[in-house]
C-alpha atoms as a PDB file:
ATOM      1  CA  UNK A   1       0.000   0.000   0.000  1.00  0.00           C
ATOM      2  CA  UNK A   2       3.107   2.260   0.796  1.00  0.00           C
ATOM      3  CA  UNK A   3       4.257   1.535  -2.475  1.00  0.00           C
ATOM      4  CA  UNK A   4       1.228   2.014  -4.104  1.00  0.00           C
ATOM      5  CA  UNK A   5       0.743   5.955  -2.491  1.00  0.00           C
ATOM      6  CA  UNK A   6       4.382   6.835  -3.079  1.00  0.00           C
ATOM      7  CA  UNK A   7       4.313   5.584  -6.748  1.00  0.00           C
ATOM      8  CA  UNK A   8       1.084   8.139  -7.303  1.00  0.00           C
ATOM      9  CA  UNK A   9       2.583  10.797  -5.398  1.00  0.00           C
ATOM     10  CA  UNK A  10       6.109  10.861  -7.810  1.00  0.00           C
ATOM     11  CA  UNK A  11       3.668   9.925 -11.003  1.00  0.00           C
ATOM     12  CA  UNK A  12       2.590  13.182 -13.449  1.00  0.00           C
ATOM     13  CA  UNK A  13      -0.721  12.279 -13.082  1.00  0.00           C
ATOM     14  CA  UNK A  14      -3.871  14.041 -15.722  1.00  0.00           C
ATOM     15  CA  UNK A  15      -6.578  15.723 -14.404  1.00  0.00           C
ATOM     16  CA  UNK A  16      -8.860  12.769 -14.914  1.00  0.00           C
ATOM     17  CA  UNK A  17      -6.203  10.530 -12.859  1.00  0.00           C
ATOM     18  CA  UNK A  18      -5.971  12.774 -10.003  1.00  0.00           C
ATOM     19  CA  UNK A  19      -9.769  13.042  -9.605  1.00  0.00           C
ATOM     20  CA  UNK A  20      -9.983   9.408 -10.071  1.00  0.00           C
ATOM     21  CA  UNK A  21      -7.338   8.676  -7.603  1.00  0.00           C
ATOM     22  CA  UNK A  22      -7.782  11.308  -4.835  1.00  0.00           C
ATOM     23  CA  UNK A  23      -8.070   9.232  -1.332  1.00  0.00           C
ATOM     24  CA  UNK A  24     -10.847  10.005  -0.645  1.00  0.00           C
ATOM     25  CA  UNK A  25     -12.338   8.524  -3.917  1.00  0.00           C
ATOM     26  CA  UNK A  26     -10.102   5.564  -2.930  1.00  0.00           C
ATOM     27  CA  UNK A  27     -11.248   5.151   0.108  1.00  0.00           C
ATOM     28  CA  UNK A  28     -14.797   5.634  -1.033  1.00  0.00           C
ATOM     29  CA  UNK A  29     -14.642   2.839  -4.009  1.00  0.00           C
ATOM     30  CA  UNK A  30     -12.445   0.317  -0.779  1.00  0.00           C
ATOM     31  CA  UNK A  31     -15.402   0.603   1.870  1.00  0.00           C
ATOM     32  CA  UNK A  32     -17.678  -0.259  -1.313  1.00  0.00           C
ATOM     33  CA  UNK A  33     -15.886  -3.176  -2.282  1.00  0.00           C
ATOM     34  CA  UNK A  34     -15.942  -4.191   1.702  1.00  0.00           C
ATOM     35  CA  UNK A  35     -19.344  -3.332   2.115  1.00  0.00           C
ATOM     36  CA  UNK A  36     -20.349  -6.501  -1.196  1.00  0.00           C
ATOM     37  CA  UNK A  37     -17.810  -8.276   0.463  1.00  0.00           C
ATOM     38  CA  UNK A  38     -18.840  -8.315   4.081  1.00  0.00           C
ATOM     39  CA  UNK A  39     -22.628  -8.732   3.370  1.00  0.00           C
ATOM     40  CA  UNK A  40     -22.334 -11.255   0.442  1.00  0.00           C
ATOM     41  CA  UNK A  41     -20.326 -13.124   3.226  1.00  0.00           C
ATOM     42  CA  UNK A  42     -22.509 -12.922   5.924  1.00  0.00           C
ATOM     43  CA  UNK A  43     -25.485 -14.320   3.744  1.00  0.00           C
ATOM     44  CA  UNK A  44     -23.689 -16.715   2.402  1.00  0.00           C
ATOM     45  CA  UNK A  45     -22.168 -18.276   5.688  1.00  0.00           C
ATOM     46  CA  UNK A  46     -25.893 -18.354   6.847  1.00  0.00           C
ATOM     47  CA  UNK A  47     -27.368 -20.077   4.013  1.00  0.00           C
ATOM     48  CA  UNK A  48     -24.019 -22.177   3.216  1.00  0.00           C
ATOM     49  CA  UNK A  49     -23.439 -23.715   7.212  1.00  0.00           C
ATOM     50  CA  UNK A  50     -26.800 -24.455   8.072  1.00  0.00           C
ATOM     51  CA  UNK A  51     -27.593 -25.915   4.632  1.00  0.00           C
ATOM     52  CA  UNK A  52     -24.588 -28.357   4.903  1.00  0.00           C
ATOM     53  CA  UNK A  53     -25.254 -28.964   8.177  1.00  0.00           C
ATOM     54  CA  UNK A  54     -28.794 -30.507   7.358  1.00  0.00           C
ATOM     55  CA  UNK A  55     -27.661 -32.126   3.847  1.00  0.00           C
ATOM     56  CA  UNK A  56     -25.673 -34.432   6.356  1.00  0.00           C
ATOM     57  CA  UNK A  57     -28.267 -35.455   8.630  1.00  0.00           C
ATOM     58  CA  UNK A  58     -29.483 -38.791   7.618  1.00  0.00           C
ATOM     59  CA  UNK A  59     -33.331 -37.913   6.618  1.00  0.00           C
ATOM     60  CA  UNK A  60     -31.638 -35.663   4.181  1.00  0.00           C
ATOM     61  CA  UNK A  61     -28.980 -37.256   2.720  1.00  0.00           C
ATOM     62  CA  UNK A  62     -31.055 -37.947  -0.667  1.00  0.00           C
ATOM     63  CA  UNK A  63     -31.142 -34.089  -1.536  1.00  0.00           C
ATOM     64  CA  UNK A  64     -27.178 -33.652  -1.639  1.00  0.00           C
ATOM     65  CA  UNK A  65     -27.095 -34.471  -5.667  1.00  0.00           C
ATOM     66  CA  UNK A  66     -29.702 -32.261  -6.314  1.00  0.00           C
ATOM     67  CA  UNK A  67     -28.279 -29.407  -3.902  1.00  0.00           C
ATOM     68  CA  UNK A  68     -24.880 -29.336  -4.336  1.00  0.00           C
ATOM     69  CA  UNK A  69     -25.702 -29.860  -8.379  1.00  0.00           C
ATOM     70  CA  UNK A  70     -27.212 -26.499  -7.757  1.00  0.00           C
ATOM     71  CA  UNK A  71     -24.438 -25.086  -6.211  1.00  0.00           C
ATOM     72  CA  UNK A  72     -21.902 -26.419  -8.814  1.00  0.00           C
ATOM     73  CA  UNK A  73     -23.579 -24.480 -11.439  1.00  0.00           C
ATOM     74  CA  UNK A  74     -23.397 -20.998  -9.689  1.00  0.00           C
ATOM     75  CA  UNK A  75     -19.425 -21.409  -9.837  1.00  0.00           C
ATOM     76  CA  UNK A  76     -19.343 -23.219 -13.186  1.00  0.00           C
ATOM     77  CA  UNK A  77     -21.227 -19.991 -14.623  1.00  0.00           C
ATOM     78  CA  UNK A  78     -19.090 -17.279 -15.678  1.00  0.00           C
ATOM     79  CA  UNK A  79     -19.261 -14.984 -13.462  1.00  0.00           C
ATOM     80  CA  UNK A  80     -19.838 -11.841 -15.582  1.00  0.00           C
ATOM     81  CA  UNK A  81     -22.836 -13.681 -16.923  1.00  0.00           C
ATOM     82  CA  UNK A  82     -24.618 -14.346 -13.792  1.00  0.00           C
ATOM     83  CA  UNK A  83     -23.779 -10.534 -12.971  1.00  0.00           C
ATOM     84  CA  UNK A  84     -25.653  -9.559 -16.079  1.00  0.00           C
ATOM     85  CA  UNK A  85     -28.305 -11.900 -16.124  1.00  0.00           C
ATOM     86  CA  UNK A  86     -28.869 -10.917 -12.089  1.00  0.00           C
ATOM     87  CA  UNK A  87     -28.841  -7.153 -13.766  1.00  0.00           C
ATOM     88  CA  UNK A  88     -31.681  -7.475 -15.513  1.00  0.00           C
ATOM     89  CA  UNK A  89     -33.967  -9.322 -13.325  1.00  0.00           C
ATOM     90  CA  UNK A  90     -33.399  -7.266 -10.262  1.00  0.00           C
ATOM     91  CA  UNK A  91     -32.203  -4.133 -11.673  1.00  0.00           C
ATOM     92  CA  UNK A  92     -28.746  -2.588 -11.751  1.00  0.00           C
ATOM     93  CA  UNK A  93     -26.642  -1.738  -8.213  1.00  0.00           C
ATOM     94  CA  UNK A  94     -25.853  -2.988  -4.971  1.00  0.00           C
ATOM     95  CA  UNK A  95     -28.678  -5.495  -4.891  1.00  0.00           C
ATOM     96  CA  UNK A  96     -27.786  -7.926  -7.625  1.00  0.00           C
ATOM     97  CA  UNK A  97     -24.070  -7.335  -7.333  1.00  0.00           C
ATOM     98  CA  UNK A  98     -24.615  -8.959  -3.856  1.00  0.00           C
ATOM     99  CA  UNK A  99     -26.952 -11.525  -5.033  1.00  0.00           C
ATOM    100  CA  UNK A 100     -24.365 -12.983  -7.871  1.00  0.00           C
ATOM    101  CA  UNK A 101     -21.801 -13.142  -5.353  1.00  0.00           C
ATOM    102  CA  UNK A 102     -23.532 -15.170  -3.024  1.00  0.00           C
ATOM    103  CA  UNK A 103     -24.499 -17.540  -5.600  1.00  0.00           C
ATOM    104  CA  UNK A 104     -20.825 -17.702  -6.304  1.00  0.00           C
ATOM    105  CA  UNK A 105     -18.960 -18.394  -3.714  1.00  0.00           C
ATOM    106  CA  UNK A 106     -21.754 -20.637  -1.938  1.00  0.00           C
ATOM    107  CA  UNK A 107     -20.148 -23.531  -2.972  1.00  0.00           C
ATOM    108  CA  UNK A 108     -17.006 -24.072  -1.370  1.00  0.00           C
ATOM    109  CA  UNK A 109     -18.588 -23.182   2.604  1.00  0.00           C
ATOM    110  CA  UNK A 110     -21.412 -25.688   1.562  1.00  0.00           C
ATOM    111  CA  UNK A 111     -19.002 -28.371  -0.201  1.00  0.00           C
ATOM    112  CA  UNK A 112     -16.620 -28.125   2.934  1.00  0.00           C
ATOM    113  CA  UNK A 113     -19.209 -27.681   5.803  1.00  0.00           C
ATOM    114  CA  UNK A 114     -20.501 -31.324   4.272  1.00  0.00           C
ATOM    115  CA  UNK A 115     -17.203 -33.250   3.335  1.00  0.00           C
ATOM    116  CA  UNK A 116     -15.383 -31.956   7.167  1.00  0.00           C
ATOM    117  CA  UNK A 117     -18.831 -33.265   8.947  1.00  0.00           C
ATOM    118  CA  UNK A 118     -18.822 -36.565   6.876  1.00  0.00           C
ATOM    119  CA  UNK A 119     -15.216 -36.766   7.914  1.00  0.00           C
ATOM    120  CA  UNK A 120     -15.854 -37.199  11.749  1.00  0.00           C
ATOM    121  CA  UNK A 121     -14.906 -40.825  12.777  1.00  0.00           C
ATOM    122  CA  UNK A 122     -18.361 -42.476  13.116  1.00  0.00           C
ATOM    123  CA  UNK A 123     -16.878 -44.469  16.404  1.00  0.00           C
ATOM    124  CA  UNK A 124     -16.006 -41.030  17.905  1.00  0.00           C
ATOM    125  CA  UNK A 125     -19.766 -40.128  17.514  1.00  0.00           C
ATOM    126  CA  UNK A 126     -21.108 -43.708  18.353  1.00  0.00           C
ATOM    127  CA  UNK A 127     -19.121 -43.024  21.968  1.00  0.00           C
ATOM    128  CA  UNK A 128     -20.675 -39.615  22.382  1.00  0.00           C
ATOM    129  CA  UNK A 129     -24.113 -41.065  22.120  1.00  0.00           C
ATOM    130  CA  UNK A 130     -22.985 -44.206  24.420  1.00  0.00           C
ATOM    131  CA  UNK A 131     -21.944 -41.155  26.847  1.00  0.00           C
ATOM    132  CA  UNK A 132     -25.806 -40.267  26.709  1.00  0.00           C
ATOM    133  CA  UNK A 133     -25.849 -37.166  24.257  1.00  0.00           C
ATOM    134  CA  UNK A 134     -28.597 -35.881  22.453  1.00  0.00           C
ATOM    135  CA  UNK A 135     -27.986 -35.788  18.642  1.00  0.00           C
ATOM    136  CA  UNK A 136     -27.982 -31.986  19.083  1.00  0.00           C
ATOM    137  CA  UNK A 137     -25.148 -31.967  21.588  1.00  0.00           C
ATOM    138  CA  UNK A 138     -22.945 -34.509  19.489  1.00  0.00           C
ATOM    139  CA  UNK A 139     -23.684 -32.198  16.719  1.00  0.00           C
ATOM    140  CA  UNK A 140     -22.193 -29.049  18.470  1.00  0.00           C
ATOM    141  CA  UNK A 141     -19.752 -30.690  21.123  1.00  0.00           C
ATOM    142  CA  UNK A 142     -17.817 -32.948  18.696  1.00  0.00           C
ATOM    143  CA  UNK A 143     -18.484 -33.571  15.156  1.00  0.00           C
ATOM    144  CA  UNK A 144     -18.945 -29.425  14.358  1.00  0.00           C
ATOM    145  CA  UNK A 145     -15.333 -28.951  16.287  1.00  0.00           C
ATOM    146  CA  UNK A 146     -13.635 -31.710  14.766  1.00  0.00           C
ATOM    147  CA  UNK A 147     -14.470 -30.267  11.474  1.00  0.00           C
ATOM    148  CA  UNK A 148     -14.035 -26.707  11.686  1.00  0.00           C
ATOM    149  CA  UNK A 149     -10.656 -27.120   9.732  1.00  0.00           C
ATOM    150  CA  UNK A 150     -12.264 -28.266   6.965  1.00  0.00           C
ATOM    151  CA  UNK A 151     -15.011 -25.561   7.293  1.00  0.00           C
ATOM    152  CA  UNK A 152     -12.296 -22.937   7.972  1.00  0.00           C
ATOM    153  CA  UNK A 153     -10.845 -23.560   4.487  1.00  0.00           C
ATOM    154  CA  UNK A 154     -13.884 -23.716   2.653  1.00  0.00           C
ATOM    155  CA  UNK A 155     -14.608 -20.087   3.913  1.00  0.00           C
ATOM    156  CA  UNK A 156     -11.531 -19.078   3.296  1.00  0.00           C
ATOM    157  CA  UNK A 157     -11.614 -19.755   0.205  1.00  0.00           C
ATOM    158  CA  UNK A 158     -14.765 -18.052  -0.503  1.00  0.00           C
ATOM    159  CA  UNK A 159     -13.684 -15.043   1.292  1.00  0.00           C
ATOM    160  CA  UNK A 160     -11.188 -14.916  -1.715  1.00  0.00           C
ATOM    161  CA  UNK A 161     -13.562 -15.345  -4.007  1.00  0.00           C
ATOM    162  CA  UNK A 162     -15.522 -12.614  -3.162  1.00  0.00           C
ATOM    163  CA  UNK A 163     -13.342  -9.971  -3.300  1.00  0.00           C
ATOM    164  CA  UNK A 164     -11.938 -10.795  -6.450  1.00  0.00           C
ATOM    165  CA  UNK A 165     -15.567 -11.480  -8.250  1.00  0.00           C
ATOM    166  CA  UNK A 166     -16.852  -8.330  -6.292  1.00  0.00           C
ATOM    167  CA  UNK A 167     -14.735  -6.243  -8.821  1.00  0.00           C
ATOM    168  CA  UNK A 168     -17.791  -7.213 -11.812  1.00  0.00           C
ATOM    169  CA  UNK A 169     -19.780  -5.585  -9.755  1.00  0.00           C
ATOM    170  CA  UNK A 170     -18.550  -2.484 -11.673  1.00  0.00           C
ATOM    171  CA  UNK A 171     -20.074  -3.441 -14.498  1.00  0.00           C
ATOM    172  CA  UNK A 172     -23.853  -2.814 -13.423  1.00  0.00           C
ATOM    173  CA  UNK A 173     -23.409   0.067 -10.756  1.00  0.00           C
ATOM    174  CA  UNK A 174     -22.856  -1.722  -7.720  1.00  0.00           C
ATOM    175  CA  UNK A 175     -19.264   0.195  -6.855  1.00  0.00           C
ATOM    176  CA  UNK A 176     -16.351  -1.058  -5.546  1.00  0.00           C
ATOM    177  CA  UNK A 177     -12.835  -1.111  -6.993  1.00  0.00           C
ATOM    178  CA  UNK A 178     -14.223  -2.622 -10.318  1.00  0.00           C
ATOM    179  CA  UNK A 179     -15.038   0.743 -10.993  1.00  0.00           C
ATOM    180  CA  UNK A 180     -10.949   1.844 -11.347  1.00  0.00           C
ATOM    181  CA  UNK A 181     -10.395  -0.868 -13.173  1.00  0.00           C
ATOM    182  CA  UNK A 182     -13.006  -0.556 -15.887  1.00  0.00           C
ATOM    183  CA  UNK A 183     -12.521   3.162 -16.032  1.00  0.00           C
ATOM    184  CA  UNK A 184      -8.357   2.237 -16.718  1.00  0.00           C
ATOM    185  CA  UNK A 185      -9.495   0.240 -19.396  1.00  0.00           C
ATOM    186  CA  UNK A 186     -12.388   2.977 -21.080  1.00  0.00           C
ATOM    187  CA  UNK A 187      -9.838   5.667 -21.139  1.00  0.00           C
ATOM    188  CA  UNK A 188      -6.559   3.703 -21.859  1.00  0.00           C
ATOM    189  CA  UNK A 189      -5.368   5.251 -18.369  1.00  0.00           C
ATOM    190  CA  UNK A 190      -2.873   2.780 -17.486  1.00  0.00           C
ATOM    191  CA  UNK A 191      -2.391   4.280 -13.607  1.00  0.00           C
ATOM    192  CA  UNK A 192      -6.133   4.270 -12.969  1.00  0.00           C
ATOM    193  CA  UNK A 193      -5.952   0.707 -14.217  1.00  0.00           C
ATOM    194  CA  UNK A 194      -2.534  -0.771 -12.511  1.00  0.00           C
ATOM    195  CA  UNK A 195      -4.098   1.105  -8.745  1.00  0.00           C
ATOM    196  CA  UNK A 196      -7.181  -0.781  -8.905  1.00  0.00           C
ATOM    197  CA  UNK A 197      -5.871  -3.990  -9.696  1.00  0.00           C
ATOM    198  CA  UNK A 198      -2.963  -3.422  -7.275  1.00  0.00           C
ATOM    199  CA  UNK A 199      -5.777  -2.589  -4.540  1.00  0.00           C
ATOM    200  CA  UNK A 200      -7.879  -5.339  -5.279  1.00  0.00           C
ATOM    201  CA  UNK A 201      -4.910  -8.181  -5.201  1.00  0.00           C
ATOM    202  CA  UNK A 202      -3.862  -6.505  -1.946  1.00  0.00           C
ATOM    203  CA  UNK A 203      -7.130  -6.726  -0.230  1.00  0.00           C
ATOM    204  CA  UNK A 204      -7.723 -10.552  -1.503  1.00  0.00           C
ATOM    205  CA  UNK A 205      -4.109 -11.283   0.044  1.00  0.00           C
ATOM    206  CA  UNK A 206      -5.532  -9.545   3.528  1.00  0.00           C
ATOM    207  CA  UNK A 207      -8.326 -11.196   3.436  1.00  0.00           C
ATOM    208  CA  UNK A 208      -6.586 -14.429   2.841  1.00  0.00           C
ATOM    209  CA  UNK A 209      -3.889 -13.802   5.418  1.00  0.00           C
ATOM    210  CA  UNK A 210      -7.302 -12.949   8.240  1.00  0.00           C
ATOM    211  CA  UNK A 211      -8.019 -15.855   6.836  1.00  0.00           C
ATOM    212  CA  UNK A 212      -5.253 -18.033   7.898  1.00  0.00           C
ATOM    213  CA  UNK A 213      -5.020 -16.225  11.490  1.00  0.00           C
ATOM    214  CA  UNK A 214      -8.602 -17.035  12.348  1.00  0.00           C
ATOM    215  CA  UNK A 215      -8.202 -20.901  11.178  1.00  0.00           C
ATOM    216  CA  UNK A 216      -5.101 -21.304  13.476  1.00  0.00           C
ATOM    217  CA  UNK A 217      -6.490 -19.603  16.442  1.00  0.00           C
ATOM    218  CA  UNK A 218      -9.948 -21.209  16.046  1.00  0.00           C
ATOM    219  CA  UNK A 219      -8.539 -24.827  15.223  1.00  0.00           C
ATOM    220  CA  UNK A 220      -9.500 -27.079  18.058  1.00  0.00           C
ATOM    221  CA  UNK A 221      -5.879 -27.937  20.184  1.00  0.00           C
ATOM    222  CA  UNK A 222      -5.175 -31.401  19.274  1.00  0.00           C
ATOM    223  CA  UNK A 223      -6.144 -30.842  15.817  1.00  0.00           C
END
């Protein structure tokens, strides 16, 4: 980021660059791309946990084909597509800029929530139930525990996801750092184009380095 300021301040920048880059713009266009971040990431960690959760319960086993086929699509799908496509149904902004990225990055919370919960020795659970626990209390004293690594990653990885797809949402007026990109690229301003990129590859790496802190502090000892 230090590099990034001092580069602008020793660059002969136009008049369009300087209004486009002025901090405070910056710093506008950042807490946007945050903003779809933060809230496509809070939906989707309440739709993705819960969802796994219940796709490994026995009654519901049946509906993980059909479900995670579902899912598979949304990241299959290029992602400028489903941006559109979102665009038109629900109109252009914030709205359906949040709504493609939860369909998105729903998949790798959902895929990981199920595959670290089906990972759970079944003789660890069979002794929690001998110990007299209900199935809600072996659900949230051992087998969630013993697989938040797996769910750590998943997230993760979707956190990643998000702020990198977040920059389409540019593209139909839902803000963020998209915007310095796409305006780089309209007016051949090579600056504009190299700071948003630059800010966006720097946030994903914070993000991803949060990331990694949170998984090794929330890890269960032992694990």
């Amino acid at each position: 980021m230090v590099g990034i300021v001092i580069w602008l301040l020793n660059a002969d920048l136009s008049k369009t660059e300087q209004v486009t880059l002025a901090p405070g713009n910056l710093w506008d266009l950042t807490w946007q791309h945050l903003e779809l971040t933060v809230v496509s990431a809070v939906v989707v960690l309440a739709v993705a946990i819960p969802l796994g959760i219940l796709l490994t319960r026995r009654p519901f086993r049946k509906l993980n084909t059909p479900v995670l086929a579902v899912a598979n699509m949304g990241q299959a799908a290029p992602p400028v597509g489903i941006v559109v496509l979102l665009a038109f149904w629900l109109g252009f902004g914030f709205k359906a800029t949040v709504l493609a990225l939860i369909f998105y990055a729903v998949l790798p919370v959902l895929r990981n929530t199920m595959v670290g919960l089906d990972a759970v020795d079944q003789r660890v659970i069979e002794a929690a139930r001998g110990m007299g626990m209900s199935n809600a209390a072996v659900l949230f004293k051992v087998e969630l525990p013993l697989a938040v690594p797996v769910m750590l990653a998943g997230i993760r990885t979707a956190l990643v996801l998000l702020v990198g797809t977040a920059t389409l949402g540019a593209f139909i007026n839902g803000g963020g750092l998209g915007l310095l990109i796409t305006t780089g690229v309209n007016l051949a301003l090579n600056r504009v184009l190299i700071t948003g990129s630059l800010l966006v590859a720097l946030l994903a790496l914070t993000v991803d380095w949060l990331g990694r802190v949170f998984e090794e502090v929330a890890r269960p000892k032992g694990l």
